[in-house]
Protein backbone atom coordinates (compact mmCIF):
# COMPACT_ATOMS: atom_id res chain seq x y z
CA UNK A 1 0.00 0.00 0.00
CA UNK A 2 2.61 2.53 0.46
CA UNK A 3 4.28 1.84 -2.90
CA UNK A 4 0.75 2.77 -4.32
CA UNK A 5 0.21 6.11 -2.52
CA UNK A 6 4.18 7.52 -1.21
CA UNK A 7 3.50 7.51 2.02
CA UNK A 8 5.53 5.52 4.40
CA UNK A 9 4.26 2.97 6.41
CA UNK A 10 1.62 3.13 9.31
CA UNK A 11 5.04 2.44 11.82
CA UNK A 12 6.88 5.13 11.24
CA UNK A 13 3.95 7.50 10.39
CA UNK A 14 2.76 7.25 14.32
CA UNK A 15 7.21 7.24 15.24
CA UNK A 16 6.97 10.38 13.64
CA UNK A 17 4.27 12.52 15.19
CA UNK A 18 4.31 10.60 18.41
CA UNK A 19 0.74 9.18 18.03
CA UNK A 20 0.35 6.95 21.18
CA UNK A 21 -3.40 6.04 21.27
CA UNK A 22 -5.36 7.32 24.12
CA UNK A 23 -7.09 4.91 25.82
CA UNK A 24 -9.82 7.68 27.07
CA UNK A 25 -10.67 8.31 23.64
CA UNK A 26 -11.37 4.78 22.63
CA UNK A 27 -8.52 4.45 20.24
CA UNK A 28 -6.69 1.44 19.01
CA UNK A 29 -4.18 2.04 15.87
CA UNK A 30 -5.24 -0.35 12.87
CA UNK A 31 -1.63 -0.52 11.27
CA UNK A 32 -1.87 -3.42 8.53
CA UNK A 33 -2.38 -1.62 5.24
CA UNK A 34 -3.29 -4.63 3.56
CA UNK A 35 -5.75 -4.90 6.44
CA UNK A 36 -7.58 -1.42 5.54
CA UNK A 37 -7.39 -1.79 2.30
CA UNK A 38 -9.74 -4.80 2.68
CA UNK A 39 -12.35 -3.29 5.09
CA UNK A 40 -12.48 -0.61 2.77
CA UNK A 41 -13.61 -3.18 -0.02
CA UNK A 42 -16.63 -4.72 2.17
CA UNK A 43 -18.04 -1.43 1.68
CA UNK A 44 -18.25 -2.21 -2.24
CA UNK A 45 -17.78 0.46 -5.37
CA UNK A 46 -16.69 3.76 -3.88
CA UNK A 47 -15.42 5.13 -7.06
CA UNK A 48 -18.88 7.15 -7.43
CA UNK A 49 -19.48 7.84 -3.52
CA UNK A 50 -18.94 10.59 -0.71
CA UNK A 51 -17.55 8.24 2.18
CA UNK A 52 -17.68 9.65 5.70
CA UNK A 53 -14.48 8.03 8.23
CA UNK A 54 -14.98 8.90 11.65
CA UNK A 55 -12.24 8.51 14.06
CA UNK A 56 -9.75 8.00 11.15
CA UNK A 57 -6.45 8.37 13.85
CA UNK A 58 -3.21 8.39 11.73
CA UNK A 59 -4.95 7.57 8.24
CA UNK A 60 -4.51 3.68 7.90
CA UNK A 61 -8.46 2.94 6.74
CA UNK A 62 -8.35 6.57 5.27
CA UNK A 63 -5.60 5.55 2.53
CA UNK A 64 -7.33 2.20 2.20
CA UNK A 65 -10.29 3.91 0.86
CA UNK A 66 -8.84 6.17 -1.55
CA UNK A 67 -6.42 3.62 -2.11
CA UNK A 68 -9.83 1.77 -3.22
CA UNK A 69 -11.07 4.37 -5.28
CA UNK A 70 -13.23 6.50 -3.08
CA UNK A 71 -14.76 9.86 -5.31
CA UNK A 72 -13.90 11.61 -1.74
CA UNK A 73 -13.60 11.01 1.95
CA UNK A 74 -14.45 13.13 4.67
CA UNK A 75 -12.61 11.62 8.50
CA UNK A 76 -14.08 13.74 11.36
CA UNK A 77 -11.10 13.27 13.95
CA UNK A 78 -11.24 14.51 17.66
CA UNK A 79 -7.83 14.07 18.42
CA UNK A 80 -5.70 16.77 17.20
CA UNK A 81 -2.59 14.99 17.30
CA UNK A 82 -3.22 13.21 14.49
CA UNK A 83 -3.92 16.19 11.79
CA UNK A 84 -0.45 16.51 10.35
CA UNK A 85 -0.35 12.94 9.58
CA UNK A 86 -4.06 13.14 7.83
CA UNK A 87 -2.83 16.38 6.13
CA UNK A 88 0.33 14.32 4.61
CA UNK A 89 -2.59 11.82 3.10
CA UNK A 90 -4.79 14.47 2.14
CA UNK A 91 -1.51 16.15 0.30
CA UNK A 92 -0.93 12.45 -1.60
CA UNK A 93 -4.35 12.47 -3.16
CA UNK A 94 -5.39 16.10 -3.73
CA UNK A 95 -9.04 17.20 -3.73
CA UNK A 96 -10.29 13.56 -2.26
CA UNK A 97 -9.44 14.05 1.65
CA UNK A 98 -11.26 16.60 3.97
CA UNK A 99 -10.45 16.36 7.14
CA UNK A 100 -12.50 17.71 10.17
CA UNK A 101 -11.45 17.85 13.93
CA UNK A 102 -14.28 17.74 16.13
CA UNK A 103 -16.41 15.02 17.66
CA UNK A 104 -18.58 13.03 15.41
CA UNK A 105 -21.20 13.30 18.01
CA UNK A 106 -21.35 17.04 17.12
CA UNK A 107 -20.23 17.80 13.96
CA UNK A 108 -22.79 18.19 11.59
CA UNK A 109 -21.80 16.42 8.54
CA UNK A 110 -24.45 16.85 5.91
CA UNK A 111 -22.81 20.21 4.68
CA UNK A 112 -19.87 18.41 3.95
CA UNK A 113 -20.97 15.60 1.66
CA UNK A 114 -22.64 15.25 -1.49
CA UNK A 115 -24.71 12.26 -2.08
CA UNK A 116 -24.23 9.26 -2.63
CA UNK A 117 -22.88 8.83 0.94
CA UNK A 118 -21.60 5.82 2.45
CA UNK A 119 -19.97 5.61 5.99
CA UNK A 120 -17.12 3.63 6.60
CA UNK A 121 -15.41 3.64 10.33
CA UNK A 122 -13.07 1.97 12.57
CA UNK A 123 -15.01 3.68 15.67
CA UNK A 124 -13.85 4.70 18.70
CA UNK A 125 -15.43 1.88 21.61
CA UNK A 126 -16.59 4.80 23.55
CA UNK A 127 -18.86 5.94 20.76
CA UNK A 128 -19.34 3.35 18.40
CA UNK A 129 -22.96 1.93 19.49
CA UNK A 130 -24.14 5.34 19.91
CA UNK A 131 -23.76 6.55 16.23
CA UNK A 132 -24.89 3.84 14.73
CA UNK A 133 -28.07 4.45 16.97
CA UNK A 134 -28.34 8.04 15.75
CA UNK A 135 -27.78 6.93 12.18
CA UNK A 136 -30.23 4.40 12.22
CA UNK A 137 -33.09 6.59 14.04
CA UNK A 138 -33.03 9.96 11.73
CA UNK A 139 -36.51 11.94 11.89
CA UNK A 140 -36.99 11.15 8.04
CA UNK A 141 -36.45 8.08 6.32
CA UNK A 142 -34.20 6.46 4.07
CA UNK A 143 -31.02 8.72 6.15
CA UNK A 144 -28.62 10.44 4.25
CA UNK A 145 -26.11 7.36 4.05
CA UNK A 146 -26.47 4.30 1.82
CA UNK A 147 -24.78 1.66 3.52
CA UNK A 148 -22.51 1.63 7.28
CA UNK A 149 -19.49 -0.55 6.92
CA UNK A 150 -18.26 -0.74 10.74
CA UNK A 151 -15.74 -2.19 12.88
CA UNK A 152 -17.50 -2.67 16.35
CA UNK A 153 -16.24 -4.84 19.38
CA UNK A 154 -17.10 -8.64 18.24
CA UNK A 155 -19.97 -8.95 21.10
CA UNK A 156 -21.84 -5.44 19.93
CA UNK A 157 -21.32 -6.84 16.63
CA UNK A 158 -23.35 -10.40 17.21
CA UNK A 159 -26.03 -8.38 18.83
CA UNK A 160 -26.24 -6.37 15.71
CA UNK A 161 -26.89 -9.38 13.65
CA UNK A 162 -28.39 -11.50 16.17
CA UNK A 163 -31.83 -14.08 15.80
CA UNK A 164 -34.82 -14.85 18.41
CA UNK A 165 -34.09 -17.73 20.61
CA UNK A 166 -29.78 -16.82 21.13
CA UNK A 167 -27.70 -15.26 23.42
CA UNK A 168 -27.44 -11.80 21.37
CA UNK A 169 -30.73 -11.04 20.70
CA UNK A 170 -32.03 -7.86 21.78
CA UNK A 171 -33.10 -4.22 21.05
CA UNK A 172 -30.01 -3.39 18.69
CA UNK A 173 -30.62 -6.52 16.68
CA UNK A 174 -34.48 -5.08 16.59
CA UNK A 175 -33.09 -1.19 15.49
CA UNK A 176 -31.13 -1.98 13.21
CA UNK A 177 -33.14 -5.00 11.35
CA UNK A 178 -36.60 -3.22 11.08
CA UNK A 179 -35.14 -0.72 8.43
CA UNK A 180 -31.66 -2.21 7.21
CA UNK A 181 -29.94 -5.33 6.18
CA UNK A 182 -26.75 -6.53 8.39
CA UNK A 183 -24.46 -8.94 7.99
CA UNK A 184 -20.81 -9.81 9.92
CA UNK A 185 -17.96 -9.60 6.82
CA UNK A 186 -14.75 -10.04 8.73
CA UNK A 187 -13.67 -10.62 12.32
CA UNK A 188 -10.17 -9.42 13.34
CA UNK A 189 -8.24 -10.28 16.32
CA UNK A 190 -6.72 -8.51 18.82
CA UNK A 191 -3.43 -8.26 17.60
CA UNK A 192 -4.35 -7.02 14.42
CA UNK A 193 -3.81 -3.49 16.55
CA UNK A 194 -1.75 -1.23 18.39
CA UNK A 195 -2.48 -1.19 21.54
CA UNK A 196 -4.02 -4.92 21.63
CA UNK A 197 -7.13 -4.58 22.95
CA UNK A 198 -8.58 -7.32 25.23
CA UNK A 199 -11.72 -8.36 22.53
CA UNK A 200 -11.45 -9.52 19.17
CA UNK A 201 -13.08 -7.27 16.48
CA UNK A 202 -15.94 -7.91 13.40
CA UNK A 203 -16.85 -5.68 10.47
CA UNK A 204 -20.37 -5.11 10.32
CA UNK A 205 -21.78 -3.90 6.87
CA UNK A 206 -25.47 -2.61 6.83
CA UNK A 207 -27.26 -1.81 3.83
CA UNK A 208 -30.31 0.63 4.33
CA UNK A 209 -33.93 -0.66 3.48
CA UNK A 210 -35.86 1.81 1.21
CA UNK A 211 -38.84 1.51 4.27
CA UNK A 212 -38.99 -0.49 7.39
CA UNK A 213 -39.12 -4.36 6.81
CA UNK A 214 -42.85 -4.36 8.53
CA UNK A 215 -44.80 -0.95 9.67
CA UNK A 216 -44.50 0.52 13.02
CA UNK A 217 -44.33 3.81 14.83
CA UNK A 218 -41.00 4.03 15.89
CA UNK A 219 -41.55 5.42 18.83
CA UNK A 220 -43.79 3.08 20.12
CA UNK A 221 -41.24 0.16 19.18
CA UNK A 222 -38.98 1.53 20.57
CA UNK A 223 -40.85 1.88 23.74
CA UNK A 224 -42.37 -1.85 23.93
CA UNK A 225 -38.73 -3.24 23.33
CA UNK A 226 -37.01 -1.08 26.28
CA UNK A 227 -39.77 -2.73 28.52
CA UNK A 228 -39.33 -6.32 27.14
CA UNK A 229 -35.75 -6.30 27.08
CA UNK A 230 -35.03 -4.65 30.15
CA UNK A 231 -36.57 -7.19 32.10
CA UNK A 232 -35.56 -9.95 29.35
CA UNK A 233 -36.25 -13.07 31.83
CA UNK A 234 -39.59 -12.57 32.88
CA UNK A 235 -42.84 -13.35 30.74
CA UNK A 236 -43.91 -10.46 28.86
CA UNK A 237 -47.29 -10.36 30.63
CA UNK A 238 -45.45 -9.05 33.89
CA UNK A 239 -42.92 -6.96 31.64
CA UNK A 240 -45.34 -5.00 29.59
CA UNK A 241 -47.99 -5.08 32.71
CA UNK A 242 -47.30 -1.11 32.73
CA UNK A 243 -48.52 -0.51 29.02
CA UNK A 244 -51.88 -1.51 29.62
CA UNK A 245 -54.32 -2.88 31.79
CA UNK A 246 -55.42 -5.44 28.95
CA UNK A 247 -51.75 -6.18 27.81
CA UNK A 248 -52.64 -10.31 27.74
CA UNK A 249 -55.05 -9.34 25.21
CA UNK A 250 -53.09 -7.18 23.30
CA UNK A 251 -50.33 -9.89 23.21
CA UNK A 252 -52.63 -12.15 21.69
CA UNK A 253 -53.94 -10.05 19.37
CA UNK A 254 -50.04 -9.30 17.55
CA UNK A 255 -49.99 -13.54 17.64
CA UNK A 256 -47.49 -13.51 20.89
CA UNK A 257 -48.67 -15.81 23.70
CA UNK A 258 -48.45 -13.41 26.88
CA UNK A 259 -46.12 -16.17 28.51
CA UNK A 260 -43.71 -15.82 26.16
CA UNK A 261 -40.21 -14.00 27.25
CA UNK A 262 -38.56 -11.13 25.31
CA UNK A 263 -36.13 -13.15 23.41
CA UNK A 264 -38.71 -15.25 22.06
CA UNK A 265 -40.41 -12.74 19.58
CA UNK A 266 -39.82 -11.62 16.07
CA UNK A 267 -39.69 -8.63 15.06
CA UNK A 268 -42.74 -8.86 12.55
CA UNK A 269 -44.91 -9.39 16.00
CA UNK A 270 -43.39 -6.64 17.81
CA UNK A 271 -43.92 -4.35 14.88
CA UNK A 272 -47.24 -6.24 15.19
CA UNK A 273 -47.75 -5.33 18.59
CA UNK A 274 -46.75 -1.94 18.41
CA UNK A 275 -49.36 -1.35 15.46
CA UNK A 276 -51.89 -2.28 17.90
CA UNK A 277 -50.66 0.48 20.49
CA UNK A 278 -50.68 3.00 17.90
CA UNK A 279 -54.99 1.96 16.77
């Protein structure tokens, strides 16, 4: 990769402006260029596509998608430490890299790109579950990107993907299922980065739906599921007792028997059960 683009390699590039990752800012160096190079592929054709890189840290999945063919990237980077080295990749493919240094939690982005847009990250831990949350829940839908190609810890990223009946399944797997399409394209372990962190690592790509898989007020999923899942072990007759006085009924009526547990239900019957909330 650096034969294809100048620059040297990820190694000396954090040797040379003294980037030690900061643990309070979630950060752990992806350094294999090879590596980036093929995240940056899950995400499919970039060549005619805006790509928004949060937490981009010295540039490794940055020069993996241009590398790749990316129209143009913007990386939204908190850490100011690591500008000069994103300003030497911007400077090796001119007019395709705009950096901003804020936090992505902040920043509003939408001036910056020009659809399409697809998002591509290595994100920070300590953000990571809450902006895929706020890019899945935008007031209008379809959002502003096309498709999230993420690196999450491996756990957040089976509960992403996750089925009634296991381990994972829960209000994540319900969020982002009802209006997108997810699948797990590559796990990484820890020593693929510096520092090591103690889990192992998946790539998550998620393709939007046009419309939700099965009508629902969001609000009112969203709502039923924090109740169900927040008290995952008990029947859902005693968990969703606070709804409404007639909940056993109402249970029925979406096609879920009221002793069944949280865990147990599809998400076609909790967008059923919602629907009968909202009439």
């Amino acid at each position: 990769m650096a034969t294809i683009d100048g620059l040297p390699p990820l190694r000396e590039v954090i040797r040379a402006h003294d980037l030690v990752a900061k643990k309070q800012l979630g950060q752990n160096f992806l350094l294999d260029l090879n590596l980036t190079a093929k995240i940056a592929r899950q995400a499919g054709d970039l060549s005619a596509c805006d790509v928004l890189e949060v937490g981009p840290g010295p540039g490794g999945l940055t020069r993996g998608l241009l590398a790749e063919g990316a129209r143009r990237v913007l990386a939204v980077e908190k850490d100011a430490r690591c500008l000069p080295a994103l300003e030497e990749v911007a400077a090796a493919y001119p007019g395709r890299l705009e950096v901003i240094n804020g936090d992505a939690l902040e920043v509003d982005v939408l001036s910056h790109l020009t659809p399409p847009v697809r998002v591509v990250a290595n994100l920070p831990y300590n953000v990571g579950t809450e902006l895929l949350i706020r890019w899945l829940t935008p007031e209008v839908w379809p959002p502003f990107w096309e498709s999230l190609t993420l690196m999450f810890q491996k756990e957040v990223a089976e509960r992403i993907v996750a089925r009634p009946r296991t381990d994972h399944y829960g209000r994540l797997a319900l969020l982002v299922q009802w209006r997108a399409e997810a699948k797990i394209v590559l796990h990484l372990p820890p020593e693929a980065f510096t520092p090591a962190p103690k889990v192992h690592s998946s790539v998550v790509h998620i393709t939007r739906l046009a419309e939700p898989r099965f009508p629902a007020d969001g609000a009112v999923l969203s709502r039923i599921t924090a109740m169900a899942f927040n008290q995952r072990r008990k029947m859902l007759r005693s968990s969703l007792k606070a709804l409404a006085p007639d909940i056993e009924a109402r249970l029925e009526a979406a096609g879920i028997a009221p002793t069944q547990r949280a865990e147990e239900i599809s998400l076609e019957k909790f967008c059923a059960l919602a629907r009968g909330f909202s009439a």
